[in-house]
N, C-alpha and C. Protein backbone atom coordinates (compact mmCIF):
# COMPACT_ATOMS: atom_id res chain seq x y z
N UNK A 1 -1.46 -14.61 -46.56
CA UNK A 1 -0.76 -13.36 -46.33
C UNK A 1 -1.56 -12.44 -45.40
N UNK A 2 -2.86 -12.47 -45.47
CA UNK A 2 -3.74 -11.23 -44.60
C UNK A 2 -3.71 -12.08 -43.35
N UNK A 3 -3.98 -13.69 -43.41
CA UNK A 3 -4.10 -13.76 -42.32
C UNK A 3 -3.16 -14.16 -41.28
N UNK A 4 -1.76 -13.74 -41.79
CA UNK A 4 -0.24 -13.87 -41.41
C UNK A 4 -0.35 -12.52 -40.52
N UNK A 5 -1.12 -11.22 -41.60
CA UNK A 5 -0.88 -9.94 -40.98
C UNK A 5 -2.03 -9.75 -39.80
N UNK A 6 -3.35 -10.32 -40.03
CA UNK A 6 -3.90 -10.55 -38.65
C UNK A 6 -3.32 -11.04 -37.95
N UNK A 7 -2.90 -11.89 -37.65
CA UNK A 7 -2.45 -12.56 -36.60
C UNK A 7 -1.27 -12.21 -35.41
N UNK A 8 -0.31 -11.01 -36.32
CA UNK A 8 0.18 -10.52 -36.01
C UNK A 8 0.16 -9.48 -35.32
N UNK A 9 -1.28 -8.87 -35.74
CA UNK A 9 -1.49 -7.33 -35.22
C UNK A 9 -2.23 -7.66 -34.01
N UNK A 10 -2.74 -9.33 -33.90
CA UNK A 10 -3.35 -9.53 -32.62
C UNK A 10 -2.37 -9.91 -31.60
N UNK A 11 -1.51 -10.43 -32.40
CA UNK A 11 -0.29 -10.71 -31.31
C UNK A 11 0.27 -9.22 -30.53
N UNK A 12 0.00 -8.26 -31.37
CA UNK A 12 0.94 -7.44 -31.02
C UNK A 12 0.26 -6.40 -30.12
N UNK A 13 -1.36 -6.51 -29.82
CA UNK A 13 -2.30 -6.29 -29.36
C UNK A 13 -2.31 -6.85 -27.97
N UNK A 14 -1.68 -8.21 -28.09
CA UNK A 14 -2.55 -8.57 -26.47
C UNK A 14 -1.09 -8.20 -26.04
N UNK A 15 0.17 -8.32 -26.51
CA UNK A 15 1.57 -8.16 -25.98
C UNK A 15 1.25 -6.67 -25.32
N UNK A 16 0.55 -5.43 -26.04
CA UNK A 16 0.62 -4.76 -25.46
C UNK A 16 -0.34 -4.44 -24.06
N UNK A 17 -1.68 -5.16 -23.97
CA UNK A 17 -2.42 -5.26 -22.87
C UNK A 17 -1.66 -6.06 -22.03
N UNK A 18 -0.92 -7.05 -22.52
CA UNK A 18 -0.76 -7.57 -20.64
C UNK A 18 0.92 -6.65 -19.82
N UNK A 19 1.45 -5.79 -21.32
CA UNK A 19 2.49 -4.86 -20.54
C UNK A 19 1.70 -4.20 -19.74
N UNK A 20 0.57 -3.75 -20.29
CA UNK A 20 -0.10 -2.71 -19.37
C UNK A 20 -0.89 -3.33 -17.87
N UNK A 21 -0.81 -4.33 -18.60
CA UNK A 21 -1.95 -4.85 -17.05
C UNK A 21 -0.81 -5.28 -15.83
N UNK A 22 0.61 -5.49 -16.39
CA UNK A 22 1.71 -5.94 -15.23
C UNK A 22 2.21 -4.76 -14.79
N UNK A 23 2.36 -3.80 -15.84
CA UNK A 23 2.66 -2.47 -15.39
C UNK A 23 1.63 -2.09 -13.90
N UNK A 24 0.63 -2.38 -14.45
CA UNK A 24 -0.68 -1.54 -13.68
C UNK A 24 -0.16 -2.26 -12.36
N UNK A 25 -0.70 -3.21 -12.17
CA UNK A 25 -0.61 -3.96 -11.37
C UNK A 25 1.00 -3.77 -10.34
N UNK A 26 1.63 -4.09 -11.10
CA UNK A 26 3.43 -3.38 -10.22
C UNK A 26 2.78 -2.29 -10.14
N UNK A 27 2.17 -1.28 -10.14
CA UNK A 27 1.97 0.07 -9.69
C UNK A 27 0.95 0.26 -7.90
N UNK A 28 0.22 -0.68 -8.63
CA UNK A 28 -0.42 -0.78 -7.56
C UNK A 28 -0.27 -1.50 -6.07
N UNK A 29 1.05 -2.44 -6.08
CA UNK A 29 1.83 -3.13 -5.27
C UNK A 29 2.70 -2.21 -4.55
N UNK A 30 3.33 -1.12 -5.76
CA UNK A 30 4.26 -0.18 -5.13
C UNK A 30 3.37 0.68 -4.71
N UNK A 31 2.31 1.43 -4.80
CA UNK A 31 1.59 2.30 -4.16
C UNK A 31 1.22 1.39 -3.17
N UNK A 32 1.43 0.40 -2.67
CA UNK A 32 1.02 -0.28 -1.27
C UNK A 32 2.36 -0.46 -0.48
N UNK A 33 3.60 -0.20 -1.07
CA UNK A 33 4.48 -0.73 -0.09
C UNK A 33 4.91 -2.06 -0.32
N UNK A 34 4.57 -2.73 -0.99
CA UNK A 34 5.02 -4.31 -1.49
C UNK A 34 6.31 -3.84 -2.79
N UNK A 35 6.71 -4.87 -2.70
CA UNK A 35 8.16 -4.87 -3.94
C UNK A 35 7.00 -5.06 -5.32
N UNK A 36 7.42 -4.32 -6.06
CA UNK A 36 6.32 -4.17 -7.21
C UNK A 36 6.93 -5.71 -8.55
N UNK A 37 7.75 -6.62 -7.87
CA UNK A 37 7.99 -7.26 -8.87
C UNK A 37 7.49 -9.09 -7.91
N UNK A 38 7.05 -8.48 -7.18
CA UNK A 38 5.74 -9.73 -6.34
C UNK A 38 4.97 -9.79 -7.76
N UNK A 39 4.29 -9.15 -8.29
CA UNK A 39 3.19 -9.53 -9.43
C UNK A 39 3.39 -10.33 -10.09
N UNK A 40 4.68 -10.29 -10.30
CA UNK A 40 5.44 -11.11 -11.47
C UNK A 40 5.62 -12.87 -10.81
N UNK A 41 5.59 -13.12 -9.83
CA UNK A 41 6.10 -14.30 -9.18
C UNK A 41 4.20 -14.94 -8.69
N UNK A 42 4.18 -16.29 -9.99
CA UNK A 42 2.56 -17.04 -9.52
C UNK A 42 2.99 -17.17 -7.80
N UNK A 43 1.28 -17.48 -7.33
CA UNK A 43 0.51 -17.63 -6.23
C UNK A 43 1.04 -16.55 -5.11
N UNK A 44 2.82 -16.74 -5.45
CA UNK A 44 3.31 -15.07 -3.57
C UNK A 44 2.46 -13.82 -4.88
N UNK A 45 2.09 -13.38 -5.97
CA UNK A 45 1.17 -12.24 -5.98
C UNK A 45 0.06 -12.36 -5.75
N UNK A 46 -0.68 -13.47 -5.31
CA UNK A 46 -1.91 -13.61 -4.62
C UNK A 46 -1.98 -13.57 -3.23
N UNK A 47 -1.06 -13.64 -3.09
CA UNK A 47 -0.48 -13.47 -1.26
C UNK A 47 -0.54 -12.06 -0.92
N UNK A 48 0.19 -11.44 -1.70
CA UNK A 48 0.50 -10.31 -1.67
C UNK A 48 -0.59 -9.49 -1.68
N UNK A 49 -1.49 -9.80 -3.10
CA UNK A 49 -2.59 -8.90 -3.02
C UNK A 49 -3.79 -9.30 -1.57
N UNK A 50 -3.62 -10.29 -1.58
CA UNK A 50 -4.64 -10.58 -0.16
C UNK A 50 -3.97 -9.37 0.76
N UNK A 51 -2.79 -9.72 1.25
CA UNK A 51 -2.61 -8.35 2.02
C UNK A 51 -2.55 -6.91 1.80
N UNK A 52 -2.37 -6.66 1.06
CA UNK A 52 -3.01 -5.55 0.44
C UNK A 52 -4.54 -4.94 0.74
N UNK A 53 -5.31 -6.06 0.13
CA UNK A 53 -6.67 -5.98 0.19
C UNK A 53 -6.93 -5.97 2.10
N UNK A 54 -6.74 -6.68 3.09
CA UNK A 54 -6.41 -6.91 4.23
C UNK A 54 -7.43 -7.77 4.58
N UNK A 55 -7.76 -8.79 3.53
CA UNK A 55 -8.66 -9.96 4.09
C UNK A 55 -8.09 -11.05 5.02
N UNK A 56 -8.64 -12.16 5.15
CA UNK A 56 -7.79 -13.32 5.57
C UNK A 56 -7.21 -14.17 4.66
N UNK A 57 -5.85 -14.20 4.94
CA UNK A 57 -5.27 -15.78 4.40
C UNK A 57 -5.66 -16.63 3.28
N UNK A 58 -6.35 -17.13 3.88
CA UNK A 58 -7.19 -18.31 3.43
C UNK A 58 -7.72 -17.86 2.35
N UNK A 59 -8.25 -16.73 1.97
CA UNK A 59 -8.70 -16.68 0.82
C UNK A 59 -8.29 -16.72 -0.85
N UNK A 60 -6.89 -17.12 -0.54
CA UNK A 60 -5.75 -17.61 -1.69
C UNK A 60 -6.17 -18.73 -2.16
N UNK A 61 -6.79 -19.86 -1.08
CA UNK A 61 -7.31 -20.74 -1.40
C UNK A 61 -8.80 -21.02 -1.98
N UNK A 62 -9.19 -19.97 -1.86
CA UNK A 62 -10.50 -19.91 -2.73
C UNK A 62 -10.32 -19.62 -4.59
N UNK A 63 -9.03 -19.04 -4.46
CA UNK A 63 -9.02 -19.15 -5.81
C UNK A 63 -8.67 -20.53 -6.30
N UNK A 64 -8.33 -21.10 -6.08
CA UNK A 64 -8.11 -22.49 -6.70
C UNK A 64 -9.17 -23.57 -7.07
N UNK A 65 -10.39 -23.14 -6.63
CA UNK A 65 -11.79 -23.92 -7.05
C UNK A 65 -12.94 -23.37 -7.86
N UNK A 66 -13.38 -24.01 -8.96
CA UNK A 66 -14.19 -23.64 -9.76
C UNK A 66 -15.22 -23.32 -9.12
N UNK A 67 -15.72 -21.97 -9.87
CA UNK A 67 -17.08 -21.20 -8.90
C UNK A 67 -16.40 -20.29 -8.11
N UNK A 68 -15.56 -21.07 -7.00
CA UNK A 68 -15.81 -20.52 -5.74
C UNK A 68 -14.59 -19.26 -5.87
N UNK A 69 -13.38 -19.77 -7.07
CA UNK A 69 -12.53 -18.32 -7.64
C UNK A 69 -13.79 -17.15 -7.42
N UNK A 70 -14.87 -17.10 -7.59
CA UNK A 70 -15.63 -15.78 -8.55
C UNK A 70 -16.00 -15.52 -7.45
N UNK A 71 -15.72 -15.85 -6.71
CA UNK A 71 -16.25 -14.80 -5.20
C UNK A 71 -15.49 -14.67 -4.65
N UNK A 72 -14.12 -15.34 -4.54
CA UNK A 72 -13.10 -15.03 -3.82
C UNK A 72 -12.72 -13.78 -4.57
N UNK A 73 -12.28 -13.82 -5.79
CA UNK A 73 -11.57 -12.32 -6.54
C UNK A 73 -12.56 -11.48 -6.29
N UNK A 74 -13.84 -11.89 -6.58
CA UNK A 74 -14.76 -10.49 -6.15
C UNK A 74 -14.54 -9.67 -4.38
N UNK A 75 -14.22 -10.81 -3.78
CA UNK A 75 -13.96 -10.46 -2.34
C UNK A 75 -12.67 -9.29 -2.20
N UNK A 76 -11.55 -9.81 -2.99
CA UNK A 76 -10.27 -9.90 -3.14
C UNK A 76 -10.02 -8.14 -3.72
N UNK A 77 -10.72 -8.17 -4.93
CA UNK A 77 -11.15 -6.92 -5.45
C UNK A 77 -11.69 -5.91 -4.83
N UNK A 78 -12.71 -6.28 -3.88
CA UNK A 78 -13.27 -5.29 -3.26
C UNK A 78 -12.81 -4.84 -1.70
N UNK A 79 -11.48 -6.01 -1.13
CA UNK A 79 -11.08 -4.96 -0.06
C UNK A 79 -9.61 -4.29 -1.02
N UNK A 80 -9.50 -4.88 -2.21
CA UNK A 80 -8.00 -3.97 -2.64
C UNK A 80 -8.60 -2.26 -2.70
N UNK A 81 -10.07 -2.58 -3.63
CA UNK A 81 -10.75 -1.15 -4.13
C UNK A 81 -10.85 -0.44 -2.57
N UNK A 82 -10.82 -0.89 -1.46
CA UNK A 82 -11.47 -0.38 0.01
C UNK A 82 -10.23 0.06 0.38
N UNK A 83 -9.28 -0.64 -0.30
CA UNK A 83 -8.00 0.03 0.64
C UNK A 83 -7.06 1.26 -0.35
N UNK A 84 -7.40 1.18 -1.31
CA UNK A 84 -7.26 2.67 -2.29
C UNK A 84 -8.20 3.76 -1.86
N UNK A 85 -8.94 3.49 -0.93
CA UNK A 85 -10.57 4.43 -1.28
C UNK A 85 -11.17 4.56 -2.16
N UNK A 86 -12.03 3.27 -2.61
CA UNK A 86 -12.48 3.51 -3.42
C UNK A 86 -13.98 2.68 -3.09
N UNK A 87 -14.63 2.49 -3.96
CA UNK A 87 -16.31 1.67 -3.53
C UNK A 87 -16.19 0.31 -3.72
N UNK A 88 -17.32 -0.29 -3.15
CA UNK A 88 -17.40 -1.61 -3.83
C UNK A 88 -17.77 -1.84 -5.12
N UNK A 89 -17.93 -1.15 -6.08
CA UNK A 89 -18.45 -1.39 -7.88
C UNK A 89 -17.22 -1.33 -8.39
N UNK A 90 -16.14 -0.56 -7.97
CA UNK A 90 -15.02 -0.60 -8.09
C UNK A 90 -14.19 -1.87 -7.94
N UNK A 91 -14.48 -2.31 -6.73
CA UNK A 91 -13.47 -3.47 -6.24
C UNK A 91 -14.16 -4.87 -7.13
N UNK A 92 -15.54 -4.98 -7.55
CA UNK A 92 -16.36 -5.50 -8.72
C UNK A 92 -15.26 -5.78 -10.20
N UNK A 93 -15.20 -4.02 -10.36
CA UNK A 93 -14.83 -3.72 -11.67
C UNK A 93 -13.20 -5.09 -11.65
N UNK A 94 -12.70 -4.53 -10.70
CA UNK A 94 -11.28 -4.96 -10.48
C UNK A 94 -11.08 -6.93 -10.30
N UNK A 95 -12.63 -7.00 -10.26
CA UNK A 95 -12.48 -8.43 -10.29
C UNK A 95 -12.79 -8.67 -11.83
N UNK A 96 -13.74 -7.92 -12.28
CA UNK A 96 -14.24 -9.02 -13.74
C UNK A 96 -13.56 -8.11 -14.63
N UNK A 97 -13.18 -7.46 -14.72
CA UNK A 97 -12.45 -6.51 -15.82
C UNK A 97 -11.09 -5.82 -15.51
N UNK A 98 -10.31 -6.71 -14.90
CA UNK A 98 -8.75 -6.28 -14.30
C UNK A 98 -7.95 -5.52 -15.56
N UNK A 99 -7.84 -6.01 -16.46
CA UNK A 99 -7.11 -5.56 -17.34
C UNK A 99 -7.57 -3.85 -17.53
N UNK A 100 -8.51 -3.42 -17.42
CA UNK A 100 -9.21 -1.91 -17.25
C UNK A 100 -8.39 -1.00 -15.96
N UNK A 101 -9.12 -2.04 -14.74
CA UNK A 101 -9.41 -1.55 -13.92
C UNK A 101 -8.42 -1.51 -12.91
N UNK A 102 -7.19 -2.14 -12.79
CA UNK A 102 -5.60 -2.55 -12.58
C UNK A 102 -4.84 -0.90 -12.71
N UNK A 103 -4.56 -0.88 -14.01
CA UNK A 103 -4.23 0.11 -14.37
C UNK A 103 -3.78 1.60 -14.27
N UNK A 104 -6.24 1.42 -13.55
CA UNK A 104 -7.04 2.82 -13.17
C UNK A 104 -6.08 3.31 -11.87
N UNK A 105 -6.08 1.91 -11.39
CA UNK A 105 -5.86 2.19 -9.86
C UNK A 105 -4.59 2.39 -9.77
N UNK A 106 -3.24 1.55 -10.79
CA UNK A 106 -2.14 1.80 -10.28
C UNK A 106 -1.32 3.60 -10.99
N UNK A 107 -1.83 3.58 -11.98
CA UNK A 107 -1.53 5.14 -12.56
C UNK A 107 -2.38 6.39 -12.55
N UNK A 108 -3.40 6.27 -11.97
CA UNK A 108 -4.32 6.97 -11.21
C UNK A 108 -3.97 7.97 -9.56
N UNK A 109 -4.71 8.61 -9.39
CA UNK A 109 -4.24 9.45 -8.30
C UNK A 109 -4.26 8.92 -7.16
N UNK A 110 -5.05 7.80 -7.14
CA UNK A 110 -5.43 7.00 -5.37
C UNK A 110 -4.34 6.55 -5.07
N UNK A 111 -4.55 6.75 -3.92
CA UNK A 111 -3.36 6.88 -2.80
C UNK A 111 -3.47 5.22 -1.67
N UNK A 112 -3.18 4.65 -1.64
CA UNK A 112 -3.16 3.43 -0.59
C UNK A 112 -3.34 4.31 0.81
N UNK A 113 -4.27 3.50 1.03
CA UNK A 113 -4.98 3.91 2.72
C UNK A 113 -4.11 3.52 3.64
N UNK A 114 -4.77 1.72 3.73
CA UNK A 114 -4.37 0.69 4.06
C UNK A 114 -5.28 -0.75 3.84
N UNK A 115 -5.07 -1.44 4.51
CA UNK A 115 -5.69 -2.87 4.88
C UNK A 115 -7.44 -2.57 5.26
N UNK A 116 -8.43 -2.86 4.03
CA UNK A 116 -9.70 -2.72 4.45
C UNK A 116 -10.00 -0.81 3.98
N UNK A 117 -8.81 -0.46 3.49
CA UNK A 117 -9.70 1.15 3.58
C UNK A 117 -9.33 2.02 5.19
N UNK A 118 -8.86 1.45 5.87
CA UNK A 118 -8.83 1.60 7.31
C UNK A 118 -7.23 2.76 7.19
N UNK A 119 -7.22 3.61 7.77
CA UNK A 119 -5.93 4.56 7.53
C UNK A 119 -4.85 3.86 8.80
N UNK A 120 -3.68 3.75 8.81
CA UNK A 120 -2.70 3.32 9.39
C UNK A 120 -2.74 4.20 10.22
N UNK A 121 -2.39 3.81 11.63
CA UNK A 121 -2.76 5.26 12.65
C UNK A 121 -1.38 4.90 13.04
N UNK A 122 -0.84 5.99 12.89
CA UNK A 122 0.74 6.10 13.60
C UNK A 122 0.94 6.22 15.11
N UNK A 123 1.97 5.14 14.81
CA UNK A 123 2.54 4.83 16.83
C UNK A 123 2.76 5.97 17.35
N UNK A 124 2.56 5.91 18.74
CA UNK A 124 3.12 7.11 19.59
C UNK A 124 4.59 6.54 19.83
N UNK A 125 5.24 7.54 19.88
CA UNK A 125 6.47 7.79 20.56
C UNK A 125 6.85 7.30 21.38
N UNK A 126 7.73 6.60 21.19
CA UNK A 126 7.97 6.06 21.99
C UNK A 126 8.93 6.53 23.70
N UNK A 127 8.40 6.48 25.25
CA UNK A 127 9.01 7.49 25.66
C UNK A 127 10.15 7.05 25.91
N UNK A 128 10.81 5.44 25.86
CA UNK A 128 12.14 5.16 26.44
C UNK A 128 12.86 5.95 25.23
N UNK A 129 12.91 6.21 24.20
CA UNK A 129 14.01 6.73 23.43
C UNK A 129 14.38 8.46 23.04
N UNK A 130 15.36 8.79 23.05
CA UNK A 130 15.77 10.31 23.37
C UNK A 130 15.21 10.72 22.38
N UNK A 131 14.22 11.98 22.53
CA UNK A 131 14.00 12.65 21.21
C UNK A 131 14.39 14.02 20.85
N UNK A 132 14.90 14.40 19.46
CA UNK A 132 15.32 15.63 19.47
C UNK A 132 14.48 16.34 18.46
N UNK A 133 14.30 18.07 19.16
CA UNK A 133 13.53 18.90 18.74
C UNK A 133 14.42 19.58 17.45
């Protein structure tokens, strides 16, 4: 019987961390401009977050090998944290402790930069088209 009711309260424990960590996470997709229900769909949300973060490509494929995952997400982590403005201990945090640090970033005040931390510099005007004052 108790350990019917443990089991339950752990169930009902992690049900509520990973609402929060998909929540977080869709938050942080939509504060980038991505459809916030990419998270939800395996490997296109690793796609996704690569661009986000504004690394290369290829580094989707680093997650798929033992070891070499733990430097790719650390990589992965730390241009997402660069492109919120935020540090590299941050983009750290966001690799080994996502379920925290997901969250911080998507219900938190940071604002998406862009790709790398780098601010999107808006096109000039274009002069073939009529503009009105």
């Amino acid at each position: 019987m108790i350990g019917g009711l443990i089991f339950l309260l752990f169930s009902l424990g992690m049900l509520a961390m990973m609402v929060l960590c998909i929540a977080g996470i869709w938050r942080v997709f939509a504060k980038a401009g991505e459809p916030g229900w990419a998270c939800l769909v395996p490997i296109w949300n690793l796609i996704v977050l690569v661009r986000i973060a504004g690394v290369p490509g290829w580094y989707v494929v680093l997650l798929f090998f033992p070891l070499v995952n733990i430097v790719g997400s650390v990589l992965i982590g730390i241009g997402v944290a660069k492109a919120f403005g935020q540090s590299e201990a941050y983009g750290v945090g966001l690799a080994f402790l996502a379920p925290i640090f997901y969250p911080l970033l998507g219900f938190g005040p940071n604002e998406y930069i862009g790709p790398g931390g780098i601010p999107a510099t808006p096109r000039p005007p274009d002069p073939y088209t009529p503009q009105t004052f």
